[in-house]
C-alpha atoms as a PDB file:
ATOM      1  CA  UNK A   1       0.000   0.000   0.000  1.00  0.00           C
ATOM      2  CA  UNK A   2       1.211   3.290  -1.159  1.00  0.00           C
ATOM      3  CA  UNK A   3       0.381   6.147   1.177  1.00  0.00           C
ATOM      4  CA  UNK A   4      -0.460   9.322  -0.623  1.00  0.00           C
ATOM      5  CA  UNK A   5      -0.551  12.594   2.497  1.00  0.00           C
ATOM      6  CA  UNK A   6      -1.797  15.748   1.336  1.00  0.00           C
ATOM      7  CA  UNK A   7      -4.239  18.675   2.024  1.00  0.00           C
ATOM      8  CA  UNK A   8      -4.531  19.625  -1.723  1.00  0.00           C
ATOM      9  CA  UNK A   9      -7.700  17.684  -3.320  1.00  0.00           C
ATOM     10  CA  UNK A  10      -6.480  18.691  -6.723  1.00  0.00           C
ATOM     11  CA  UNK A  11      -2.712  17.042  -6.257  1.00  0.00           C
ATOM     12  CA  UNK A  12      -4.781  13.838  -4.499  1.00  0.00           C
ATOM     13  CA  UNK A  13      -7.063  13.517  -7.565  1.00  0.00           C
ATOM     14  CA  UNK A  14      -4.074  13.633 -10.023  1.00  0.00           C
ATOM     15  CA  UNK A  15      -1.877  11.627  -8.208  1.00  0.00           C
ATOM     16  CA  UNK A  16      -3.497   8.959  -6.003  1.00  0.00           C
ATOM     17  CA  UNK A  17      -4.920   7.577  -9.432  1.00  0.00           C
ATOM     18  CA  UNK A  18      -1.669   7.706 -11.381  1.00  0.00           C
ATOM     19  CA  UNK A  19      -0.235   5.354  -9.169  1.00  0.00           C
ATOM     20  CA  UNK A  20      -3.733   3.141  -8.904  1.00  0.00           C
ATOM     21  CA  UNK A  21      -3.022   3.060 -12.706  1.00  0.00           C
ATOM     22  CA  UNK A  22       0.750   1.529 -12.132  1.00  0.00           C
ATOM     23  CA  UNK A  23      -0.727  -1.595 -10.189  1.00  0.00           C
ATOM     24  CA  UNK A  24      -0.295  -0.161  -6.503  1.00  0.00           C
ATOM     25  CA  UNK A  25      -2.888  -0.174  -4.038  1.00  0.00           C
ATOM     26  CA  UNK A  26      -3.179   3.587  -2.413  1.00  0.00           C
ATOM     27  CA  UNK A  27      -4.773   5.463  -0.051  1.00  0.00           C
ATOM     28  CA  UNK A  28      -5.485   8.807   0.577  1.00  0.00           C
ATOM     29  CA  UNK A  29      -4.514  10.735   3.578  1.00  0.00           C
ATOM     30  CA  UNK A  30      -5.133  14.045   4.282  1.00  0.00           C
ATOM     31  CA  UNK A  31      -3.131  14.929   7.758  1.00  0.00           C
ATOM     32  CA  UNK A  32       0.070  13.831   9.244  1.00  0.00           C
ATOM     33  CA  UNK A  33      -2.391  13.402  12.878  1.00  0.00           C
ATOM     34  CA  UNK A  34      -4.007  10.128  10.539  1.00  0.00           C
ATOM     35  CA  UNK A  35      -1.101   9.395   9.399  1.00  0.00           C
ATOM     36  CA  UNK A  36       0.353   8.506  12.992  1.00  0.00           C
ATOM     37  CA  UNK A  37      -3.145   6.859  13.688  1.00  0.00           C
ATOM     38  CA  UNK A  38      -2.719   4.482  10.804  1.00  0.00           C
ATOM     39  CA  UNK A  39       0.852   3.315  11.517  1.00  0.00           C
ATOM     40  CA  UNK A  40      -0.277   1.637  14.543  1.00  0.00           C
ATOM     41  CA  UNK A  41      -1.985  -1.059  13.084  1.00  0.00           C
ATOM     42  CA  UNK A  42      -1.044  -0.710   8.885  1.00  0.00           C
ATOM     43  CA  UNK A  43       2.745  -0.717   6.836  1.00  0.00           C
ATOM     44  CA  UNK A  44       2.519   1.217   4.193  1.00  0.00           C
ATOM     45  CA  UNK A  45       5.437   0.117   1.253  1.00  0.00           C
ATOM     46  CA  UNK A  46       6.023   3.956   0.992  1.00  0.00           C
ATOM     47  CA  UNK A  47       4.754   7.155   2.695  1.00  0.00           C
ATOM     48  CA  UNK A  48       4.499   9.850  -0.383  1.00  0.00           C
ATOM     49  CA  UNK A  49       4.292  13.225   1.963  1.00  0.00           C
ATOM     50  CA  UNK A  50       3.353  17.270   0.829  1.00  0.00           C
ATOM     51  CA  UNK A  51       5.819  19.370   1.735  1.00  0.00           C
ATOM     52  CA  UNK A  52       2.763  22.066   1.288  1.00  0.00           C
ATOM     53  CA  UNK A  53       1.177  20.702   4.792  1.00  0.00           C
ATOM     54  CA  UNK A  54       1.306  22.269   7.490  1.00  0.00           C
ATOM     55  CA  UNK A  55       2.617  19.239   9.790  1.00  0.00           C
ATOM     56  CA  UNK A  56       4.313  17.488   6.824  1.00  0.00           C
ATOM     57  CA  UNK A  57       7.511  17.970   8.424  1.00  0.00           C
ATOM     58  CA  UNK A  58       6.253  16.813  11.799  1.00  0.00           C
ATOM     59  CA  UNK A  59       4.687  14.023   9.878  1.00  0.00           C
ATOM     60  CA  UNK A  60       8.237  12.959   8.496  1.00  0.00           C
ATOM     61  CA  UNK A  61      10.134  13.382  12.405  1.00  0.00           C
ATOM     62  CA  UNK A  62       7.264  11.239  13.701  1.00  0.00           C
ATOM     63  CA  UNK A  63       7.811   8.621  10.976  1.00  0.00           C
ATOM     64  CA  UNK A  64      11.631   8.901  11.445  1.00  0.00           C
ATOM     65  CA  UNK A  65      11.400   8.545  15.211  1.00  0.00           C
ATOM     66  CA  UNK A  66       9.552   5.694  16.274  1.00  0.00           C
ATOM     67  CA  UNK A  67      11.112   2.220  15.930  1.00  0.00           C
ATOM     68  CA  UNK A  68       8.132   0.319  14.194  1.00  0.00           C
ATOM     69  CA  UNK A  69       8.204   2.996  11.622  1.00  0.00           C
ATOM     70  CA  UNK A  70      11.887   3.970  11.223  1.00  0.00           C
ATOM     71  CA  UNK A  71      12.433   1.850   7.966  1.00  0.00           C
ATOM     72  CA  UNK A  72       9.205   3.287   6.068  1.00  0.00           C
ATOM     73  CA  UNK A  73      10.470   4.492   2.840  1.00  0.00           C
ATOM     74  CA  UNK A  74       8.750   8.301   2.759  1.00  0.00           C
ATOM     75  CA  UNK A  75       9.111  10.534  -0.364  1.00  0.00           C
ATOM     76  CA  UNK A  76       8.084  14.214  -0.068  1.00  0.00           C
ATOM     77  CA  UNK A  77       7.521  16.619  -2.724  1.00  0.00           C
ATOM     78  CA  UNK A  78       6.811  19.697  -3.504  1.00  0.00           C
ATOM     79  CA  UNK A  79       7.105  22.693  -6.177  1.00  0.00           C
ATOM     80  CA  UNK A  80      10.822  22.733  -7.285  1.00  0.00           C
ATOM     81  CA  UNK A  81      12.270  24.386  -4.299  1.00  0.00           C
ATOM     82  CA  UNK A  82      15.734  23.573  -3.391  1.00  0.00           C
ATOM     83  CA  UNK A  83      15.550  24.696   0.461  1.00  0.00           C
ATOM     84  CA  UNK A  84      12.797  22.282   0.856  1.00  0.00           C
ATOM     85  CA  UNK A  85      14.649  19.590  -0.723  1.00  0.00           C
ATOM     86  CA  UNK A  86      17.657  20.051   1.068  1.00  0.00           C
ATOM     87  CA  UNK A  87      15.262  20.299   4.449  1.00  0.00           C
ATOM     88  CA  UNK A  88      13.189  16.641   3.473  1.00  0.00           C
ATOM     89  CA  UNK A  89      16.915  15.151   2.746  1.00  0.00           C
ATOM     90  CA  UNK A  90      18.429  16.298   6.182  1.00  0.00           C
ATOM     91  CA  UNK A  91      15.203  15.249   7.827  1.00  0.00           C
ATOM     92  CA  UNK A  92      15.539  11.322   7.355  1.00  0.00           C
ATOM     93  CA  UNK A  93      13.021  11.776   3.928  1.00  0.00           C
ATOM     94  CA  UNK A  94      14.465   8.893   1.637  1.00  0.00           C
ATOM     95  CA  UNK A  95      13.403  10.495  -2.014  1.00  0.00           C
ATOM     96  CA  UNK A  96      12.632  14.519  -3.189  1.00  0.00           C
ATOM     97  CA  UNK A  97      10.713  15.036  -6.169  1.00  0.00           C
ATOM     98  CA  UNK A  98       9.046  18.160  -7.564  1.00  0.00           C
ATOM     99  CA  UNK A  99       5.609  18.732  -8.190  1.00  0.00           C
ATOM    100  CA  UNK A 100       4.467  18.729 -11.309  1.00  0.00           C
ATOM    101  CA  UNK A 101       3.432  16.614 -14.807  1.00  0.00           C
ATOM    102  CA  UNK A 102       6.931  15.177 -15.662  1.00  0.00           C
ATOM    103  CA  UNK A 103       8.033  15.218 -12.036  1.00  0.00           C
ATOM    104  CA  UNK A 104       4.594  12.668 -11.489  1.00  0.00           C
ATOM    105  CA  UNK A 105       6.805  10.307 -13.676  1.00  0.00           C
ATOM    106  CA  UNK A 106      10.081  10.923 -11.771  1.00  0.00           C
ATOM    107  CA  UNK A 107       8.086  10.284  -8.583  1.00  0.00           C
ATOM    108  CA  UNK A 108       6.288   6.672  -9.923  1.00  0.00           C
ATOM    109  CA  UNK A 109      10.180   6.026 -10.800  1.00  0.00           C
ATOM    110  CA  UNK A 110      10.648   6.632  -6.830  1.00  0.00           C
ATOM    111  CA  UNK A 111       7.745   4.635  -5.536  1.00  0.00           C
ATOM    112  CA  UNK A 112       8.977   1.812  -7.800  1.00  0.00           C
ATOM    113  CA  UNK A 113      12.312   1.840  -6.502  1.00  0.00           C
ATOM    114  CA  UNK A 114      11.608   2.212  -2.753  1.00  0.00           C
ATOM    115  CA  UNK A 115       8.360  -0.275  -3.075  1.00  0.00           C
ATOM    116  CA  UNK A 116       9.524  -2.809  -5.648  1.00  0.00           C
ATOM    117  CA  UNK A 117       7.170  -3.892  -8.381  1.00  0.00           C
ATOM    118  CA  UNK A 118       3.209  -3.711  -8.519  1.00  0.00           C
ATOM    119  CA  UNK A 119       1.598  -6.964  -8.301  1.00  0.00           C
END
Protein backbone atom coordinates (compact mmCIF):
# COMPACT_ATOMS: atom_id res chain seq x y z
CA UNK A 1 0.00 0.00 0.00
CA UNK A 2 1.21 3.29 -1.16
CA UNK A 3 0.38 6.15 1.18
CA UNK A 4 -0.46 9.32 -0.62
CA UNK A 5 -0.55 12.59 2.50
CA UNK A 6 -1.80 15.75 1.34
CA UNK A 7 -4.24 18.67 2.02
CA UNK A 8 -4.53 19.62 -1.72
CA UNK A 9 -7.70 17.68 -3.32
CA UNK A 10 -6.48 18.69 -6.72
CA UNK A 11 -2.71 17.04 -6.26
CA UNK A 12 -4.78 13.84 -4.50
CA UNK A 13 -7.06 13.52 -7.56
CA UNK A 14 -4.07 13.63 -10.02
CA UNK A 15 -1.88 11.63 -8.21
CA UNK A 16 -3.50 8.96 -6.00
CA UNK A 17 -4.92 7.58 -9.43
CA UNK A 18 -1.67 7.71 -11.38
CA UNK A 19 -0.23 5.35 -9.17
CA UNK A 20 -3.73 3.14 -8.90
CA UNK A 21 -3.02 3.06 -12.71
CA UNK A 22 0.75 1.53 -12.13
CA UNK A 23 -0.73 -1.60 -10.19
CA UNK A 24 -0.29 -0.16 -6.50
CA UNK A 25 -2.89 -0.17 -4.04
CA UNK A 26 -3.18 3.59 -2.41
CA UNK A 27 -4.77 5.46 -0.05
CA UNK A 28 -5.48 8.81 0.58
CA UNK A 29 -4.51 10.73 3.58
CA UNK A 30 -5.13 14.05 4.28
CA UNK A 31 -3.13 14.93 7.76
CA UNK A 32 0.07 13.83 9.24
CA UNK A 33 -2.39 13.40 12.88
CA UNK A 34 -4.01 10.13 10.54
CA UNK A 35 -1.10 9.40 9.40
CA UNK A 36 0.35 8.51 12.99
CA UNK A 37 -3.15 6.86 13.69
CA UNK A 38 -2.72 4.48 10.80
CA UNK A 39 0.85 3.31 11.52
CA UNK A 40 -0.28 1.64 14.54
CA UNK A 41 -1.99 -1.06 13.08
CA UNK A 42 -1.04 -0.71 8.89
CA UNK A 43 2.74 -0.72 6.84
CA UNK A 44 2.52 1.22 4.19
CA UNK A 45 5.44 0.12 1.25
CA UNK A 46 6.02 3.96 0.99
CA UNK A 47 4.75 7.15 2.70
CA UNK A 48 4.50 9.85 -0.38
CA UNK A 49 4.29 13.22 1.96
CA UNK A 50 3.35 17.27 0.83
CA UNK A 51 5.82 19.37 1.73
CA UNK A 52 2.76 22.07 1.29
CA UNK A 53 1.18 20.70 4.79
CA UNK A 54 1.31 22.27 7.49
CA UNK A 55 2.62 19.24 9.79
CA UNK A 56 4.31 17.49 6.82
CA UNK A 57 7.51 17.97 8.42
CA UNK A 58 6.25 16.81 11.80
CA UNK A 59 4.69 14.02 9.88
CA UNK A 60 8.24 12.96 8.50
CA UNK A 61 10.13 13.38 12.40
CA UNK A 62 7.26 11.24 13.70
CA UNK A 63 7.81 8.62 10.98
CA UNK A 64 11.63 8.90 11.45
CA UNK A 65 11.40 8.55 15.21
CA UNK A 66 9.55 5.69 16.27
CA UNK A 67 11.11 2.22 15.93
CA UNK A 68 8.13 0.32 14.19
CA UNK A 69 8.20 3.00 11.62
CA UNK A 70 11.89 3.97 11.22
CA UNK A 71 12.43 1.85 7.97
CA UNK A 72 9.21 3.29 6.07
CA UNK A 73 10.47 4.49 2.84
CA UNK A 74 8.75 8.30 2.76
CA UNK A 75 9.11 10.53 -0.36
CA UNK A 76 8.08 14.21 -0.07
CA UNK A 77 7.52 16.62 -2.72
CA UNK A 78 6.81 19.70 -3.50
CA UNK A 79 7.10 22.69 -6.18
CA UNK A 80 10.82 22.73 -7.28
CA UNK A 81 12.27 24.39 -4.30
CA UNK A 82 15.73 23.57 -3.39
CA UNK A 83 15.55 24.70 0.46
CA UNK A 84 12.80 22.28 0.86
CA UNK A 85 14.65 19.59 -0.72
CA UNK A 86 17.66 20.05 1.07
CA UNK A 87 15.26 20.30 4.45
CA UNK A 88 13.19 16.64 3.47
CA UNK A 89 16.91 15.15 2.75
CA UNK A 90 18.43 16.30 6.18
CA UNK A 91 15.20 15.25 7.83
CA UNK A 92 15.54 11.32 7.35
CA UNK A 93 13.02 11.78 3.93
CA UNK A 94 14.47 8.89 1.64
CA UNK A 95 13.40 10.50 -2.01
CA UNK A 96 12.63 14.52 -3.19
CA UNK A 97 10.71 15.04 -6.17
CA UNK A 98 9.05 18.16 -7.56
CA UNK A 99 5.61 18.73 -8.19
CA UNK A 100 4.47 18.73 -11.31
CA UNK A 101 3.43 16.61 -14.81
CA UNK A 102 6.93 15.18 -15.66
CA UNK A 103 8.03 15.22 -12.04
CA UNK A 104 4.59 12.67 -11.49
CA UNK A 105 6.80 10.31 -13.68
CA UNK A 106 10.08 10.92 -11.77
CA UNK A 107 8.09 10.28 -8.58
CA UNK A 108 6.29 6.67 -9.92
CA UNK A 109 10.18 6.03 -10.80
CA UNK A 110 10.65 6.63 -6.83
CA UNK A 111 7.75 4.64 -5.54
CA UNK A 112 8.98 1.81 -7.80
CA UNK A 113 12.31 1.84 -6.50
CA UNK A 114 11.61 2.21 -2.75
CA UNK A 115 8.36 -0.27 -3.08
CA UNK A 116 9.52 -2.81 -5.65
CA UNK A 117 7.17 -3.89 -8.38
CA UNK A 118 3.21 -3.71 -8.52
CA UNK A 119 1.60 -6.96 -8.30
Amino acid sequence: MIWVVTDHQATNESLVPLIAAKGYPVAYIECGDEVHKRMQFQSPKVVVIDCGMPDSFETLAKIRSEQKTRATPVIMFSQADEDLKQKALLRGADSYVGKGSLDWLELLAEIARLAGPAR
